[in-house]
Protein backbone atom coordinates (compact mmCIF):
# COMPACT_ATOMS: atom_id res chain seq x y z
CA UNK A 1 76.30 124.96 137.06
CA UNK A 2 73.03 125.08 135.40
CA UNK A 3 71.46 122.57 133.33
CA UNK A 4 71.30 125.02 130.63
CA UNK A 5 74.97 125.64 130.50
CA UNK A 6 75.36 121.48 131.31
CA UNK A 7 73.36 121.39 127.86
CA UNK A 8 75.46 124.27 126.26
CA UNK A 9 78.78 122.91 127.41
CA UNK A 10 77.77 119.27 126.17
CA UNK A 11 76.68 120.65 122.38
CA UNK A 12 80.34 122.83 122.09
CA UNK A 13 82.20 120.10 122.63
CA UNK A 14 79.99 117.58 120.24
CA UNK A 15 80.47 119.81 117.98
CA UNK A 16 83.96 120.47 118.45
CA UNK A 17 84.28 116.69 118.55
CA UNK A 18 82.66 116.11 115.20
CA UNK A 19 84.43 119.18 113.52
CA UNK A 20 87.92 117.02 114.38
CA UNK A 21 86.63 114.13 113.06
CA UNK A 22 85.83 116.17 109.86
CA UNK A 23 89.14 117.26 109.28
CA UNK A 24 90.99 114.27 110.00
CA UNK A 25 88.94 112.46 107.54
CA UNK A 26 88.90 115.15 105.04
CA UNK A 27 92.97 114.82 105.30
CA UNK A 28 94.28 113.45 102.03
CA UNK A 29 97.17 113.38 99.77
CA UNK A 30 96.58 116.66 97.87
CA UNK A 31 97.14 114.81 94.78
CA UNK A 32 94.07 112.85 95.53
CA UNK A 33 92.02 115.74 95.97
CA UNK A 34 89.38 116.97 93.25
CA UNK A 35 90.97 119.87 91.38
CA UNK A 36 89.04 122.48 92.68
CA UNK A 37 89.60 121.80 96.16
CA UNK A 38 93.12 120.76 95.82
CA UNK A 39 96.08 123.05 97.32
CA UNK A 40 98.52 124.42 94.91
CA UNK A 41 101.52 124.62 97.15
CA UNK A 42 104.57 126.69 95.76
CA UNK A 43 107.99 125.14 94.93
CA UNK A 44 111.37 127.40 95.87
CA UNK A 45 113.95 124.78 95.54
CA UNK A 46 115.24 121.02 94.72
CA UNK A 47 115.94 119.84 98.50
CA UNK A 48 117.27 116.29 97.20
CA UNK A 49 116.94 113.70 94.58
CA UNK A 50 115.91 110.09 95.15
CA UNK A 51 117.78 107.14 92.48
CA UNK A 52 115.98 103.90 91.93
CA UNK A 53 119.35 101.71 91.51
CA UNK A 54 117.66 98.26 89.79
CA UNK A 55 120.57 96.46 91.38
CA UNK A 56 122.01 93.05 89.58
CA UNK A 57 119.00 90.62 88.75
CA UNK A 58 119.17 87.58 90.84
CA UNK A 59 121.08 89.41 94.03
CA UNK A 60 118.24 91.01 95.66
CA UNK A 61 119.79 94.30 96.09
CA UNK A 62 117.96 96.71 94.09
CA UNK A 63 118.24 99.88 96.23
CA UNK A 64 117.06 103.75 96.55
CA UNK A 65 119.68 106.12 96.90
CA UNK A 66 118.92 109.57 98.61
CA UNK A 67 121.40 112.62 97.74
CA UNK A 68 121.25 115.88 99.78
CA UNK A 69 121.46 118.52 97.89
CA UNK A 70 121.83 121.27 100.34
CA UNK A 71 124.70 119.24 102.36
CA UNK A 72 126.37 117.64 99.79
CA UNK A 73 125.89 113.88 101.34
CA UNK A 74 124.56 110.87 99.92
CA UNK A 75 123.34 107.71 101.47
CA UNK A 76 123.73 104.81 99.06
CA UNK A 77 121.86 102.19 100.68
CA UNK A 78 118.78 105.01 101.71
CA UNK A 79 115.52 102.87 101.33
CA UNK A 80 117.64 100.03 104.03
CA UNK A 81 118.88 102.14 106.24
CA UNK A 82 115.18 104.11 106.69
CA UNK A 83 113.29 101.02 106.50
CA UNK A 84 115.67 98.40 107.87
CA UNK A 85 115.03 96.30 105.14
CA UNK A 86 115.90 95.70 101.12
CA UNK A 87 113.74 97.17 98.71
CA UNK A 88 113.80 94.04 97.05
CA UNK A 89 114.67 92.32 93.68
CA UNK A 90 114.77 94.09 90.18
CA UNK A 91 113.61 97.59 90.90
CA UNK A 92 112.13 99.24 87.55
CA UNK A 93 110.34 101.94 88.25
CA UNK A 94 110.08 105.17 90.85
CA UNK A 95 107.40 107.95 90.01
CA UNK A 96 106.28 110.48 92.24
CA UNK A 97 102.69 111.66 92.78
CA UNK A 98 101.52 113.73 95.40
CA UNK A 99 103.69 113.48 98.57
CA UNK A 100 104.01 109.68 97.70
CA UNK A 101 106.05 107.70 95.21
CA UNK A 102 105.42 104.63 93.89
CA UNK A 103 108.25 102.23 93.33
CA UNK A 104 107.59 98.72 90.78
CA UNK A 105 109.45 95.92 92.15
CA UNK A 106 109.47 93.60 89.33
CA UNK A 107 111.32 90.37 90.80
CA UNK A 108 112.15 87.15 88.02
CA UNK A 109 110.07 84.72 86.53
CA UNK A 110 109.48 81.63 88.69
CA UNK A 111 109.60 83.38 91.99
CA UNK A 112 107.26 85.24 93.94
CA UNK A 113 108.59 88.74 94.41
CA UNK A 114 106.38 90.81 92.56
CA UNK A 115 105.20 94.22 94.17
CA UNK A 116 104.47 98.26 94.07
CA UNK A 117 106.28 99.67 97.36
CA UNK A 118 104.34 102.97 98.29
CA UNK A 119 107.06 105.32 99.81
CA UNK A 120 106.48 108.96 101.46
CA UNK A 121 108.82 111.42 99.62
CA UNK A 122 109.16 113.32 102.41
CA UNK A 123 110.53 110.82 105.08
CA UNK A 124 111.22 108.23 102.46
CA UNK A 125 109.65 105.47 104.86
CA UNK A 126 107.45 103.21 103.31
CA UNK A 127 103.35 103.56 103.71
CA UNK A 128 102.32 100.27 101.98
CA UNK A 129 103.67 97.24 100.15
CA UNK A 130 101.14 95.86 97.58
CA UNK A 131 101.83 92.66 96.92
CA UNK A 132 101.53 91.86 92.62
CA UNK A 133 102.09 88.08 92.75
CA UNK A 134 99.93 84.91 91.94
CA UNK A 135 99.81 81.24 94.18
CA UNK A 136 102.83 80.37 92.02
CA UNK A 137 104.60 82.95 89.95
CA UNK A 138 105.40 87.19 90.60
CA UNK A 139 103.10 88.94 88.42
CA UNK A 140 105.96 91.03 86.72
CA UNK A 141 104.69 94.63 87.54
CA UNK A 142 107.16 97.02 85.15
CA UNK A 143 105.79 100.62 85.11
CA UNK A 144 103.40 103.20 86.43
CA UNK A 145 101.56 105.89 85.58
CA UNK A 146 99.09 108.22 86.88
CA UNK A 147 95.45 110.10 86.73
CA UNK A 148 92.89 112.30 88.86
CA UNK A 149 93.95 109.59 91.82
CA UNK A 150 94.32 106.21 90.23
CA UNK A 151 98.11 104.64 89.51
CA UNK A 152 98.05 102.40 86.58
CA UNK A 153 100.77 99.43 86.72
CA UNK A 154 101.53 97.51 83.81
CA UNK A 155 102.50 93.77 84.32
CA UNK A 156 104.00 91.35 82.10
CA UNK A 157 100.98 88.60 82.30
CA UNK A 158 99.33 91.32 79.97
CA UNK A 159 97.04 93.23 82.43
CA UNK A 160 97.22 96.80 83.80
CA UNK A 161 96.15 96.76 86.98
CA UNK A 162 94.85 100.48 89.00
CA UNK A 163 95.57 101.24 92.08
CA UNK A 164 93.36 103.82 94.11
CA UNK A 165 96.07 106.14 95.55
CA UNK A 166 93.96 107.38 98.39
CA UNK A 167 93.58 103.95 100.31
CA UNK A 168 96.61 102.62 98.35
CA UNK A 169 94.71 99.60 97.15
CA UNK A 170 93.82 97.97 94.02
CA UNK A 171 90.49 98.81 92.73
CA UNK A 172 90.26 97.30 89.14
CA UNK A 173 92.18 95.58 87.07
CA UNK A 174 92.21 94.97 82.91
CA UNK A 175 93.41 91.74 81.03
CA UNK A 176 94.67 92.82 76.94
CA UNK A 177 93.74 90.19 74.79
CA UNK A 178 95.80 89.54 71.66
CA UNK A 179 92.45 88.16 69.62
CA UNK A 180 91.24 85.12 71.85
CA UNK A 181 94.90 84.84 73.17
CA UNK A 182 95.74 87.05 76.55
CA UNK A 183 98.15 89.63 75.95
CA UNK A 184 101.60 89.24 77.50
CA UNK A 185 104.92 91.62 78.10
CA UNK A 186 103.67 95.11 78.99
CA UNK A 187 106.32 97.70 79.47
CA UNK A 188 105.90 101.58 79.65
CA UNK A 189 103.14 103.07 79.69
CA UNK A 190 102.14 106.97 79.34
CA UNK A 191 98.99 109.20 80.46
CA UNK A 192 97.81 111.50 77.23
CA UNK A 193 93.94 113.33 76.37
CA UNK A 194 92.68 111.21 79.01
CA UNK A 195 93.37 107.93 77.49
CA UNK A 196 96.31 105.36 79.05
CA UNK A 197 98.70 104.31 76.36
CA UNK A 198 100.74 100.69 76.84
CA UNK A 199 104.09 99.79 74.87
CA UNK A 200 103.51 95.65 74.18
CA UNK A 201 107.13 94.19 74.18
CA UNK A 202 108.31 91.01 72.41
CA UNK A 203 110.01 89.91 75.60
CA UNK A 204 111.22 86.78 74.42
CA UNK A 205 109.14 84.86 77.15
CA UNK A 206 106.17 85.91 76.43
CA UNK A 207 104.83 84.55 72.65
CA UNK A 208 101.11 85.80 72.65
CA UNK A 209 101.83 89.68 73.03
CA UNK A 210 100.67 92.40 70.61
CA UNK A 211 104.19 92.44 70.53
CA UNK A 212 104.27 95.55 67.54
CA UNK A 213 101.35 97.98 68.85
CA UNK A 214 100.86 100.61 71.32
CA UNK A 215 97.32 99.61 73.35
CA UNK A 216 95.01 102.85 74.04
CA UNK A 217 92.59 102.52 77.45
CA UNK A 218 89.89 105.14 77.69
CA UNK A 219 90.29 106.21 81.59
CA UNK A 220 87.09 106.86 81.89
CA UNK A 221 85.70 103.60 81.08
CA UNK A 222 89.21 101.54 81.85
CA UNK A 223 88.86 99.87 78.91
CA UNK A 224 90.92 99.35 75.88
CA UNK A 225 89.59 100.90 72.31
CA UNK A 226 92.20 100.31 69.92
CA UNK A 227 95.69 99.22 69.38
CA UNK A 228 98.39 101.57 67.22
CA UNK A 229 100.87 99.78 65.18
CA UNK A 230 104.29 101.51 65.86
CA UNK A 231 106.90 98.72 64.58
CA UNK A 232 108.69 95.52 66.53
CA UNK A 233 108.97 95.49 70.48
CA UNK A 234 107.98 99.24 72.05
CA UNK A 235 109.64 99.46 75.84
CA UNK A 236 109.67 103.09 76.25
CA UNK A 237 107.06 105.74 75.53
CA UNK A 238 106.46 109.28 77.00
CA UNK A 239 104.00 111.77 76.84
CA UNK A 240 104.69 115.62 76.12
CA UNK A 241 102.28 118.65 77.24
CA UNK A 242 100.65 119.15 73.39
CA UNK A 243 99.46 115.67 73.65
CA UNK A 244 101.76 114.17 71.35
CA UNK A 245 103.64 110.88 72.56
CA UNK A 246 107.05 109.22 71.66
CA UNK A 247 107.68 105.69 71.59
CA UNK A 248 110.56 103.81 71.28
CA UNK A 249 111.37 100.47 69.38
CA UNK A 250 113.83 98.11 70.27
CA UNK A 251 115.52 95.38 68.42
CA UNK A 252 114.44 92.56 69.57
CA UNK A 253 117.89 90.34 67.90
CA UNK A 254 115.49 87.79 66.47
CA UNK A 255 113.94 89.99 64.17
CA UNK A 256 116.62 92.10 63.51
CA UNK A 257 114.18 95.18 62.73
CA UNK A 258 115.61 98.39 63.23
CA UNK A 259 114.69 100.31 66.75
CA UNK A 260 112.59 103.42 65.83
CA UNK A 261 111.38 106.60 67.39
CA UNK A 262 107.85 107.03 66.59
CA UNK A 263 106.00 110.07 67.16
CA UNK A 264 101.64 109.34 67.98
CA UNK A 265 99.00 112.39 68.21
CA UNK A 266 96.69 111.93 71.27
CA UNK A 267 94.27 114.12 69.55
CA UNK A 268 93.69 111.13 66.57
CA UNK A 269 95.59 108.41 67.91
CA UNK A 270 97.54 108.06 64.43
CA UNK A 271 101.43 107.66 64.08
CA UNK A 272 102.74 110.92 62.73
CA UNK A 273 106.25 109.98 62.01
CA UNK A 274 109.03 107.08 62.45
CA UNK A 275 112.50 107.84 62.42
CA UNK A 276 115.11 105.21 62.34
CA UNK A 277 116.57 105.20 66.34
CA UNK A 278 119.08 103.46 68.54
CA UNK A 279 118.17 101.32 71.67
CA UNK A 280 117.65 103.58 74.40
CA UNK A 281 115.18 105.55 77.16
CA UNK A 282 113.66 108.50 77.15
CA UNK A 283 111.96 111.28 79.50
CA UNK A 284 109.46 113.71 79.21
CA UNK A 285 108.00 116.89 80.98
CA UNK A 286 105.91 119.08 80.01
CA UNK A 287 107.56 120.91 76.48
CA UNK A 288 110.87 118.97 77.44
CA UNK A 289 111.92 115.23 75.80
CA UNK A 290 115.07 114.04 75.79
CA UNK A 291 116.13 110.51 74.94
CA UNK A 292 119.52 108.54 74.69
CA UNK A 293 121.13 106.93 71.57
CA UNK A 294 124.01 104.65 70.93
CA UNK A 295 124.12 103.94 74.56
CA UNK A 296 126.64 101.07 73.95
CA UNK A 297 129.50 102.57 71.44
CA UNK A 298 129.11 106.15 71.04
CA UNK A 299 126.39 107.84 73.95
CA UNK A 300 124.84 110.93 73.90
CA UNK A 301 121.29 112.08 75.33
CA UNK A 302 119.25 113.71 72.73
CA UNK A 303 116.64 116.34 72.55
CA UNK A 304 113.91 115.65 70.72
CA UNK A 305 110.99 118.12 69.15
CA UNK A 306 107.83 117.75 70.53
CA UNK A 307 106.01 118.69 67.37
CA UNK A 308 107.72 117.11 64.73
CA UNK A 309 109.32 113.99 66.72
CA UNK A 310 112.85 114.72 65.32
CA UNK A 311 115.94 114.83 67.45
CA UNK A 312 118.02 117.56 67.80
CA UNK A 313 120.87 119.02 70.09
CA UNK A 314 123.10 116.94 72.07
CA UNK A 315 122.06 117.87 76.08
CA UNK A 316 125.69 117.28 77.22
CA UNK A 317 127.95 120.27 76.43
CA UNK A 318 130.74 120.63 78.31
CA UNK A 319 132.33 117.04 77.79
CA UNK A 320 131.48 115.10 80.75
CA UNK A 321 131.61 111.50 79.92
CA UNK A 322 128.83 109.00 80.66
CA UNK A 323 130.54 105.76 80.71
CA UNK A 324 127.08 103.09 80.43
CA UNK A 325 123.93 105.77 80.12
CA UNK A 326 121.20 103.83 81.82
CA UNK A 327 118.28 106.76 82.71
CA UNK A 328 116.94 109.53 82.09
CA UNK A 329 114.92 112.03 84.17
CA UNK A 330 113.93 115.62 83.80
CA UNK A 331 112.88 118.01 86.69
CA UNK A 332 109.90 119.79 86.14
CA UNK A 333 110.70 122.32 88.77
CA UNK A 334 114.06 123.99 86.80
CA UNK A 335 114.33 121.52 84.01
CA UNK A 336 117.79 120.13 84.83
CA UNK A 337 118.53 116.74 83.65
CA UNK A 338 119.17 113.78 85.81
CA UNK A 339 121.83 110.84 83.66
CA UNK A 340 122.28 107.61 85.63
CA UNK A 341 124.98 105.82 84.43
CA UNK A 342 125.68 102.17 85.04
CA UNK A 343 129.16 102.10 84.95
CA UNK A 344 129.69 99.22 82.90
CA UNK A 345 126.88 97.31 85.06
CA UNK A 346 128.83 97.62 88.04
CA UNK A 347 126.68 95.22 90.35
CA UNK A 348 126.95 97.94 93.49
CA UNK A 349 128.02 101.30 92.36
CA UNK A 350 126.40 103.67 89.52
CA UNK A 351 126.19 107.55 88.83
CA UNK A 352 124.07 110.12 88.50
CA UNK A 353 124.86 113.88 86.81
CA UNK A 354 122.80 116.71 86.75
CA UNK A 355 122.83 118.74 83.87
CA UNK A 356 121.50 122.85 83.88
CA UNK A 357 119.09 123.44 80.43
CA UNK A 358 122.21 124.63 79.03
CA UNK A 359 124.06 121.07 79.23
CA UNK A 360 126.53 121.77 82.14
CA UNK A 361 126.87 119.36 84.64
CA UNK A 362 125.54 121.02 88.33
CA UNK A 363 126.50 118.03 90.29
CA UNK A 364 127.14 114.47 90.31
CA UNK A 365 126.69 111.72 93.45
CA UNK A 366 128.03 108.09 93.68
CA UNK A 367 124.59 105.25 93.78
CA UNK A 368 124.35 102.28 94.10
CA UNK A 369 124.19 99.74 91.58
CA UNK A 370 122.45 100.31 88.13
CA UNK A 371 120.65 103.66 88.89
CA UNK A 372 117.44 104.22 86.59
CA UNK A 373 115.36 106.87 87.70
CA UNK A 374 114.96 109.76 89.85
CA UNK A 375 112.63 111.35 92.10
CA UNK A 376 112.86 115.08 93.52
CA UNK A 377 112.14 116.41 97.18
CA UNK A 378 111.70 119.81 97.10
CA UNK A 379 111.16 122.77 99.40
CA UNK A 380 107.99 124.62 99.65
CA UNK A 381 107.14 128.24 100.36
């Protein structure tokens, strides 16, 4: 062979070299990807649905149930058997983005088993455990939510903390301050007009949170601008596609306040109306809210109007009965409902129903115990 071909040969496979290199580092989860470059693949179907079951606190055996939708079987104890271990203790949250979903392990005061479990929705193995705990104490992670590639995790020692979802590590973090005091008790928290809004609870163990406000974070600085005042103890909030957010009060039995529903514009950040409520949860996607009421004595899931921030319709029509409604979760693909119900807190066995737009149940799978919310695996054309 020639040294000219030698020469020829050697630059082909350089660059063939350097062209794989390219694309394997170029490979990333496509919701990480700048919008113009990112693929829009093309949903035909729910394959199966994922239940975050919070378990009872102190036993360790918060779980993630997996139901198959096109075979009819459900694996209870899903996260264990694919990972052969437990998902932990106190499981709050599961939220998908991308091809990943994050799941908040909250754990109990005193201990330290605080952490964000990043899980492939495909394969439902986990990619990454992030640990959220200090030398002495679990940092209380609650909720997350999500923007152009960064997950933001609200904690209960007051700070939101963001995680870059690309190298699934945290980049930044944010301490609310309560005047000179350090905010504590963060719950739920909701992305709207670019801006991060945080429900501050009066969790009864934490005395120096805003405690009757909504916090606003600019995401482009990651810093906080203002805090709304929306009544005593916000959990729950949820933002709709017009910008407008809903948050829920709870009564807090010490002040004996009544739980509202408050309805804030993202466009001026003001409360546009507060309707008297009962404790509850609520979910939100796109033009579609729905939230439950009298969850103890008389339960129903609610629809609520994303303009006005009234409640309307009953979403259950054909009389199923929800015996302890715990969650709510709406699927963006055909806008069914997903109801967990805790079963009286049954300590290892829950329920989830999916309801049709139209409020009949589709189907209905055994969890496990106290099942919250729900993520979807779906098919792709």
């Amino acid at each position: 062979m020639t040294k000219r071909y030698q020469n020829f040969n050697r630059l082909s496979l350089m660059a063939m070299l350097l062209g794989i290199v390219s694309m394997t580092s170029c490979r990333k989860d496509y919701a990480d990807i700048p919008e113009p470059e990112k693929p829009k693949p093309v949903i035909t179907g729910t394959k199966g649905i994922y239940m975050l079951c919070e378990g009872l606190m102190g036993s360790k055996n918060s779980e993630i149930t997996y139901y198959d939708i096109e075979t009819g079987l459900v694996e209870k104890t899903y996260f264990e058997k694919v990972n052969r271990r437990p998902l932990g203790e106190t499981a709050n949250d599961l939220e998908a983005y991308g091809s990943k979903m994050y799941c908040v392990i909250s754990g109990i005061q005193g201990t330290k088993q605080s952490f964000v479990e990043v899980i492939d929705i495909a394969t439902g193995k986990s990619l990454k455990t992030i640990p959220f705990n200090s030398a002495t104490d679990g940092q209380m992670p609650r909720y997350v939510a999500f923007h152009k590639g960064k997950a933001y995790v609200s904690r209960y020692d007051g700070v939101v903390s963001r995680i870059d979802t690309a190298s699934m590590n945290v980049d930044a973090e944010l301490q609310l301050m309560n005047g000179t005091d350090k905010a504590e008790g963060l719950e739920q928290l909701a992305v709207a007009n670019g801006k991060l809004y945080v429900t501050n609870s009066s969790h009864p163990f934490y005395q120096k949170g805003l405690k009757t406000k909504v916090t606003v974070i600019d995401l482009n600085t990651f810093k906080k601008t203002k805090d709304i005042e929306v009544g005593n103890n916000p959990v729950r909030i949820a933002a709709a596609e017009n910008g407008n957010l809903f948050v829920i009060t709870w009564n807090d039995y010490i002040a004996f306040n009544d739980p509202s529903l408050v309805t804030i514009s993202s466009n001026t950040d003001l409360v546009l109306q507060t309707q008297k409520y009962d404790l509850g949860t609520i979910t939100a996607s796109k033009d579609q809210v729905w939230v439950t009421q009298d969850v103890y004595t008389n339960a129903a899931v609610k629809s609520v109007d994303v303009n006005t921030g009234k409640t309307g319709a009953s979403l259950i029509t054909d009389k199923t009965q929800i015996s302890t409604l715990y969650g709510l979760t709406v699927n963006p693909f055909n806008k069914s409902v997903v109801v967990a119900d805790a079963q009286n807190y049954n300590s290892s066995t829950g329920h989830a129903y999916v309801f049709s737009m139209l409020g009949k149940r589709i189907y209905d799978f055994e969890t496990a115990g106290l099942p919250q919310h729900a993520v979807f695996l779906y098919n792709y054309k």
